[in-house]
Protein backbone atom coordinates (compact mmCIF):
# COMPACT_ATOMS: atom_id res chain seq x y z
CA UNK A 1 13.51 26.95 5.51
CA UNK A 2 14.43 24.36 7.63
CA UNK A 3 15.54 20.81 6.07
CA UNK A 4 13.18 17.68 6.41
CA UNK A 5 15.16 15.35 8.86
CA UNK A 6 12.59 13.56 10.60
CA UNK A 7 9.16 11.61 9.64
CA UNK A 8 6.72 10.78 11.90
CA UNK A 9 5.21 7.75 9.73
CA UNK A 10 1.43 7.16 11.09
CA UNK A 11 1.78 3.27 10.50
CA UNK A 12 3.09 0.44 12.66
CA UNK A 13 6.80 -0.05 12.38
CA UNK A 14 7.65 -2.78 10.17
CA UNK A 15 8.99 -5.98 11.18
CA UNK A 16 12.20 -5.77 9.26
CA UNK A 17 13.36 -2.00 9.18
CA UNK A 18 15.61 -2.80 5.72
CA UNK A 19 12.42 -3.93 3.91
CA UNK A 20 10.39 -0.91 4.67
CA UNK A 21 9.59 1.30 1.53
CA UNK A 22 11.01 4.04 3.30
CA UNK A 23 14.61 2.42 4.15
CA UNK A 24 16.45 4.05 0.57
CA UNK A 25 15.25 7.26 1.25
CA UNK A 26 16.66 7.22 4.69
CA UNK A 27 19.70 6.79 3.74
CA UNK A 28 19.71 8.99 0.70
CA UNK A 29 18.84 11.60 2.86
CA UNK A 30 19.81 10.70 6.23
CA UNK A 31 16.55 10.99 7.79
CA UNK A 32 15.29 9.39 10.95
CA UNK A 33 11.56 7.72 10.36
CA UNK A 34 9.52 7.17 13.46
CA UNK A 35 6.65 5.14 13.19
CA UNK A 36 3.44 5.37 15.70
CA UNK A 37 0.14 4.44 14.44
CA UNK A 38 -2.59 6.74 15.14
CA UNK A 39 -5.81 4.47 14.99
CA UNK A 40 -6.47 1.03 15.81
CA UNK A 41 -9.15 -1.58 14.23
CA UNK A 42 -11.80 -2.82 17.11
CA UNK A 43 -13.73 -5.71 15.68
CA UNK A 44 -17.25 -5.92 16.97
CA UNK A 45 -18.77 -8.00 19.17
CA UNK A 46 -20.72 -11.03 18.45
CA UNK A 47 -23.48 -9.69 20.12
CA UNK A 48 -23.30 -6.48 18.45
CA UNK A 49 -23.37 -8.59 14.96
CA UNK A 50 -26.38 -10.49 15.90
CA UNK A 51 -27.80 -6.82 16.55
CA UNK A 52 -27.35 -6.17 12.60
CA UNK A 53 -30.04 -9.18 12.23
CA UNK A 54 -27.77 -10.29 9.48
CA UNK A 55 -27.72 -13.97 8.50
CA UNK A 56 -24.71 -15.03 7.12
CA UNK A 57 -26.16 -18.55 6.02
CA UNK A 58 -28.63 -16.63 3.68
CA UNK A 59 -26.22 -15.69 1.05
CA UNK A 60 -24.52 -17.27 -1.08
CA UNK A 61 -21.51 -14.77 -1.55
CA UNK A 62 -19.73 -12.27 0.59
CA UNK A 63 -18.01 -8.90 -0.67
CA UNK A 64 -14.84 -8.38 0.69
CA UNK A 65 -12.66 -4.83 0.14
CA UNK A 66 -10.42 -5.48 2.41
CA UNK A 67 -7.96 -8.09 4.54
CA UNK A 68 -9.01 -6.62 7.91
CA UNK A 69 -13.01 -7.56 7.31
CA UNK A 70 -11.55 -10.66 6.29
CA UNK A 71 -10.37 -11.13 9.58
CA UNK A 72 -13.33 -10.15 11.27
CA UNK A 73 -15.43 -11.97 9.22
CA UNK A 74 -14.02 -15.72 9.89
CA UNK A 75 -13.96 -14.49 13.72
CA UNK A 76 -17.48 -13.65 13.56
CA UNK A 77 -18.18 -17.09 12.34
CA UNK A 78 -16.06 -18.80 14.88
CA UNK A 79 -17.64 -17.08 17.75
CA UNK A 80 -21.08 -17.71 16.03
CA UNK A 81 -20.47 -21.18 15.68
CA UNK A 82 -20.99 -20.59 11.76
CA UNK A 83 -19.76 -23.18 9.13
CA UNK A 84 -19.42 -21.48 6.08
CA UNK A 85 -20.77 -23.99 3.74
CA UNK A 86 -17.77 -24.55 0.75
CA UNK A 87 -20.51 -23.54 -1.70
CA UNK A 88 -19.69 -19.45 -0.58
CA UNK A 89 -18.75 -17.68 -3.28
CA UNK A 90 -16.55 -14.54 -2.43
CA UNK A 91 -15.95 -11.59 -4.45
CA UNK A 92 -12.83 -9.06 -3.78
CA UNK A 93 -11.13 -5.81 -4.96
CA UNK A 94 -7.92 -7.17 -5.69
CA UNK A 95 -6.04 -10.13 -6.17
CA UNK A 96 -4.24 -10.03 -2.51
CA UNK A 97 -7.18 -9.31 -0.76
CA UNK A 98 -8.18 -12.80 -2.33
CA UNK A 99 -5.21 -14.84 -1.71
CA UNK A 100 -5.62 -13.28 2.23
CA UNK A 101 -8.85 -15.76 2.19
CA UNK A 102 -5.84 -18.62 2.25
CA UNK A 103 -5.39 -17.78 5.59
CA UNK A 104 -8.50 -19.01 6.62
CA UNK A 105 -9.75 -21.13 3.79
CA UNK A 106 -8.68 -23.74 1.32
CA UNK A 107 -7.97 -21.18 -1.62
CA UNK A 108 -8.50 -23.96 -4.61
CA UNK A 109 -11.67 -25.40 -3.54
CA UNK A 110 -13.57 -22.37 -2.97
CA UNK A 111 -15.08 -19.63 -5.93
CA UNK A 112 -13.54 -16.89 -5.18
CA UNK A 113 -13.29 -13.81 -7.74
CA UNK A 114 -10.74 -10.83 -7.64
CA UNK A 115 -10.96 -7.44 -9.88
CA UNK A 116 -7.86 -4.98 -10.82
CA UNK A 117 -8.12 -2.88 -7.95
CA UNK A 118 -10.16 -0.50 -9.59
CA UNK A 119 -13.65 0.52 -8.29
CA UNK A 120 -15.21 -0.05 -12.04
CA UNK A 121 -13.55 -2.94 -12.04
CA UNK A 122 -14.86 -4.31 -8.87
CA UNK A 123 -18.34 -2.67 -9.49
CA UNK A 124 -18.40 -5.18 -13.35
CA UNK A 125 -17.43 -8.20 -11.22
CA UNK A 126 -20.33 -7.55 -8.33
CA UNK A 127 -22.42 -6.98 -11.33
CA UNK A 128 -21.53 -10.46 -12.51
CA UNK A 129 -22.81 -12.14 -9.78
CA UNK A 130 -25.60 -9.73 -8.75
CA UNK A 131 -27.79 -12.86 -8.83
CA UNK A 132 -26.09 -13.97 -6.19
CA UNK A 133 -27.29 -13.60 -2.55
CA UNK A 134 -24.54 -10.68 -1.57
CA UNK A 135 -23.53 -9.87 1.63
CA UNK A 136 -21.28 -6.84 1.54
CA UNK A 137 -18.68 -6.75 4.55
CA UNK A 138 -17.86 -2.92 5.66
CA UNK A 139 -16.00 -1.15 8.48
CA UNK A 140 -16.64 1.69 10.23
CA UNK A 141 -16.16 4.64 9.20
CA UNK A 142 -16.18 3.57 5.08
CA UNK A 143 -16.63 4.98 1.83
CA UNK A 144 -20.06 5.53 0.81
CA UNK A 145 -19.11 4.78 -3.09
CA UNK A 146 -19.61 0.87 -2.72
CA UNK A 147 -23.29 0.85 -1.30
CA UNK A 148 -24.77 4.00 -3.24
CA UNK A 149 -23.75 2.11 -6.53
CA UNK A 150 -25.06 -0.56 -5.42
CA UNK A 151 -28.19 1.08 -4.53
CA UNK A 152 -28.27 3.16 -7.90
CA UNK A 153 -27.88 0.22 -9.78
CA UNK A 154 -30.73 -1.79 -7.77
CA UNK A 155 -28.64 -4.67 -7.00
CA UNK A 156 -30.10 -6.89 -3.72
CA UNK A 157 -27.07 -6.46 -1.53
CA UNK A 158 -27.03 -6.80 2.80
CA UNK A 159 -23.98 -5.37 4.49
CA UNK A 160 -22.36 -6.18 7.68
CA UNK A 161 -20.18 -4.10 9.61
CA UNK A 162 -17.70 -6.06 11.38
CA UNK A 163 -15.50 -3.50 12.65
CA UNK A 164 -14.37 -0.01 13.28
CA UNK A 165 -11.71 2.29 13.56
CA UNK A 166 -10.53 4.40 16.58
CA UNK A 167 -8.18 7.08 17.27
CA UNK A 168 -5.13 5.89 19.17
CA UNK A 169 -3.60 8.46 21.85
CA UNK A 170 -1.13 10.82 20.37
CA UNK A 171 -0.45 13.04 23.61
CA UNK A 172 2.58 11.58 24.24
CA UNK A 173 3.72 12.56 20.35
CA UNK A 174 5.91 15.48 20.51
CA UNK A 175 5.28 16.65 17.34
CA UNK A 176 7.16 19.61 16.64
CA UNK A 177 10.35 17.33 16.33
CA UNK A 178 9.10 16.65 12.66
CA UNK A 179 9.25 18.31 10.03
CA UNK A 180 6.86 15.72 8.05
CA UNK A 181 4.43 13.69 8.99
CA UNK A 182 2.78 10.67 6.76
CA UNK A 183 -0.84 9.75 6.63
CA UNK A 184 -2.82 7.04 4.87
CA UNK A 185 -6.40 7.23 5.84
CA UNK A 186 -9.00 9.65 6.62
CA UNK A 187 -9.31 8.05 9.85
CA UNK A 188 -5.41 9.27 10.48
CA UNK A 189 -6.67 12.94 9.77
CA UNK A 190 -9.25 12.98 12.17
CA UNK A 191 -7.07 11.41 14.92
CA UNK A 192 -4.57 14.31 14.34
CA UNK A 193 -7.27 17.14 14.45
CA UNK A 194 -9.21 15.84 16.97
CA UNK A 195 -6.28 16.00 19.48
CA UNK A 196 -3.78 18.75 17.78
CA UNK A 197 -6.30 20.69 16.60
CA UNK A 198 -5.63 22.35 12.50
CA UNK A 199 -2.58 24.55 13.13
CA UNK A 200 -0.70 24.00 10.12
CA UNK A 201 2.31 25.81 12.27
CA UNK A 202 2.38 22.87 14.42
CA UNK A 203 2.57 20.68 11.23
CA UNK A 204 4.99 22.02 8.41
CA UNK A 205 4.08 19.18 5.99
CA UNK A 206 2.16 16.87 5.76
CA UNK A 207 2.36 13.82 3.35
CA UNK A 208 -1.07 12.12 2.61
CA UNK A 209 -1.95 8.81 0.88
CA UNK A 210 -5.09 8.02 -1.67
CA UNK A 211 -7.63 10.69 -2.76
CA UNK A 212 -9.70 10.37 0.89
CA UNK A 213 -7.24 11.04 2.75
CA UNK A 214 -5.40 13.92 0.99
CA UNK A 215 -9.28 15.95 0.93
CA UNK A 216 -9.73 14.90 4.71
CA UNK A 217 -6.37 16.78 5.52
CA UNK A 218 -7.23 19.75 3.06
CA UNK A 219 -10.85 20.29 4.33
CA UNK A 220 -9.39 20.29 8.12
CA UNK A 221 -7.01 22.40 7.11
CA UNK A 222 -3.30 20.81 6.87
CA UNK A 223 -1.07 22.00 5.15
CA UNK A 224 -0.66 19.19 2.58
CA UNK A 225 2.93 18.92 0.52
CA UNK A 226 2.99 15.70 -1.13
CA UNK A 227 0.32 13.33 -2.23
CA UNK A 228 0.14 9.73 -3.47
CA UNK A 229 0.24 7.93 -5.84
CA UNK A 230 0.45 10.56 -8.81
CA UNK A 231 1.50 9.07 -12.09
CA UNK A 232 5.32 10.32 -11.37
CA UNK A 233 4.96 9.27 -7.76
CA UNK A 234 3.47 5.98 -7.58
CA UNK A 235 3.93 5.25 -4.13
CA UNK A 236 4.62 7.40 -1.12
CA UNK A 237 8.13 6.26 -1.10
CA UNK A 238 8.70 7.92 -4.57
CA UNK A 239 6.62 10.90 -3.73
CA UNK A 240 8.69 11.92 -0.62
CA UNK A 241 11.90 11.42 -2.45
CA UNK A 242 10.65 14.23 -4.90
CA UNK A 243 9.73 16.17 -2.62
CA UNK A 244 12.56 16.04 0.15
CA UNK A 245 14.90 16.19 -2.81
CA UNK A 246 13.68 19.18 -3.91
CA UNK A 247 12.74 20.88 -0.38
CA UNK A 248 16.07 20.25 0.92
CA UNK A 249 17.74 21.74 -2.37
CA UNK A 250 16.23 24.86 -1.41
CA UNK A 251 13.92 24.70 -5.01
CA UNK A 252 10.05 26.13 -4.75
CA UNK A 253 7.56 23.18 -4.00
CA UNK A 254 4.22 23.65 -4.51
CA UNK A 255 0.69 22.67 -1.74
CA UNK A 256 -1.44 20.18 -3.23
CA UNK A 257 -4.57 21.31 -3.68
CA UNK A 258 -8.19 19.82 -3.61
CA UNK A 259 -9.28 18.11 -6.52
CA UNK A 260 -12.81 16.47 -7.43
CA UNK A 261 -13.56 13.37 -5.52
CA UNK A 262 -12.05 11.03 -8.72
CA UNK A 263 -13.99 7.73 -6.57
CA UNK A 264 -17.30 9.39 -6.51
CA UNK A 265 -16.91 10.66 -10.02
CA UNK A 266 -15.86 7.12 -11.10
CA UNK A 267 -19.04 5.81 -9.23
CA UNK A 268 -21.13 8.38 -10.63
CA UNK A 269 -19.75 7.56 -14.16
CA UNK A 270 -20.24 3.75 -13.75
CA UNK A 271 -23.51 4.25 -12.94
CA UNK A 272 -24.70 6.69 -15.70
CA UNK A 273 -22.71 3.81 -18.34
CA UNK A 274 -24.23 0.87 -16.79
CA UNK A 275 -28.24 2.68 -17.00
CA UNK A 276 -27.20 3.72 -20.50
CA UNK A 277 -25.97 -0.20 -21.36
CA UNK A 278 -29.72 -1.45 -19.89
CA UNK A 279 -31.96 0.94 -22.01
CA UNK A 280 -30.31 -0.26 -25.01
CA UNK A 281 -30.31 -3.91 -24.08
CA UNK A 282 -34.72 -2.92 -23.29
CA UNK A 283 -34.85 -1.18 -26.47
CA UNK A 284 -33.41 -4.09 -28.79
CA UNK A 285 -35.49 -6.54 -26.49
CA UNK A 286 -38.35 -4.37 -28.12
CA UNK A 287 -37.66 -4.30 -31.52
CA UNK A 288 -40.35 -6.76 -33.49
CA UNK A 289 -38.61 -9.96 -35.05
CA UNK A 290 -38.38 -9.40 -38.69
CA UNK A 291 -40.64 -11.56 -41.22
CA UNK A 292 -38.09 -13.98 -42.90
């Protein structure tokens, strides 16, 4: 069993090496950490926006996830000639998502909402403002948990899709020089596949990020060894240091393996609490006033 002595880190290398999450474990270890993305974010056209027959004007708040439909979004306007009116309201999944919007707006001056990060969380504040005129701001490809709730709970919504994702080229990766590589989105996955093909021999381990991406690599068949966040591995810098610590001891690790999809559950769950909340609110709407 050969010793884990070099990552292949599908991210782009960060600006100052000492900061990276990965830096400690380098040097516990004395591993060498390559980092090559393997997709890159194309932001679409305006012409291709104007396609979506989506009016930006008509709504009075816009749903962002993420920074990088941020981004798009305010370029989308530029090139439109758009003036978002300082009335928008925008809603987003966590609080640095929100303070992104700084960037492009005055952050103190505008309504803007964050939740905890959580998709119930985010699903109570859209629910908040579901009398709002929502625009919900999407890349390609996405997770389908955001709209279907939507959907299921009958909330107005349009979405815009102001960018996608495409696979970078890995041919000049020689991969067989690492013993690990690191993944963080489904996207990542299908990159790999689609130009290495599923031979877990080519592969040894394979280190994924988030829920998505960890049943990606599983269904493709990857050999996956280390998953996060976990509740003793937080973040994929603890998770590898578990891991490597334990692989290069020589002691028995374990494959993860599948689990239910916890975001669809989670969507499936807010759903069936929220339609249980409304029937009781109709049925004590029905009760008859009682004779004082």
């Amino acid at each position: 069993m050969s010793k884990i002595k070099n990552l292949l880190v599908s991210q782009p290398a960060p600006s100052i090496i000492e900061k990276s999450p990965f830096f400690e474990l380098t040097q516990k270890y004395n591993l060498t950490v390559d980092y090559i993305p393997f997709i890159r974010v194309e932001g679409v056209s305006a012409k291709e926006f104007r396609a979506q027959k989506v009016g930006i004007l008509e709504h009075t708040a816009i749903i962002f996830s993420n920074r990088t439909t941020i981004d798009h979004f305010f370029r989308i306007c530029e090139e439109s000639r758009v003036t978002v009116p300082d009335t928008m309201k925008y809603l987003c999944y966590t609080e640095a998502v929100a303070l992104y919007l700084q960037k492009y707006i005055v952050y103190r001056k505008r309504k803007i909402s964050f939740a905890d990060g959580t998709f119930t969380g985010f699903m109570d504040l859209i629910l908040k403002h579901k009398a709002e005129k929502l625009l919900l701001t999407l890349s390609e490809p996405h997770k389908p948990e955001i709209p279907q709730t939507l959907e299921k709970l009958k909330i107005k919504f349009d979405r815009a899709v102001l960018a996608r994702t495409v696979s970078a080229d890995l041919s000049g990766i020689d991969f067989l020089k690492y013993q690990m590589v690191v993944l963080y989105s489904p996207s990542e996955v299908k990159a790999l596949v689609e130009q290495f093909g599923t031979s877990g021999t080519k592969f040894p381990h394979i280190a994924t990020f988030g829920d998505g991406t960890t049943r990606k690599a599983i269904e493709k068949g990857l050999n996956v060894s280390v998953m996060a966040p976990t509740v003793a591995a937080p973040s994929m810098a603890r998770a590898l240091e578990i891991f490597i610590g334990d692989h290069n001891a020589g002691r028995a690790t374990q494959a993860v393996e599948l689990q239910d999809d916890r975001q669809a559950r989670q969507a499936e769950e807010f759903v069936r609490i929220h339609q249980i909340k409304e029937l009781r609110r109709a049925k004590a709407a029905k009760k008859p006033t009682p004779k004082v």
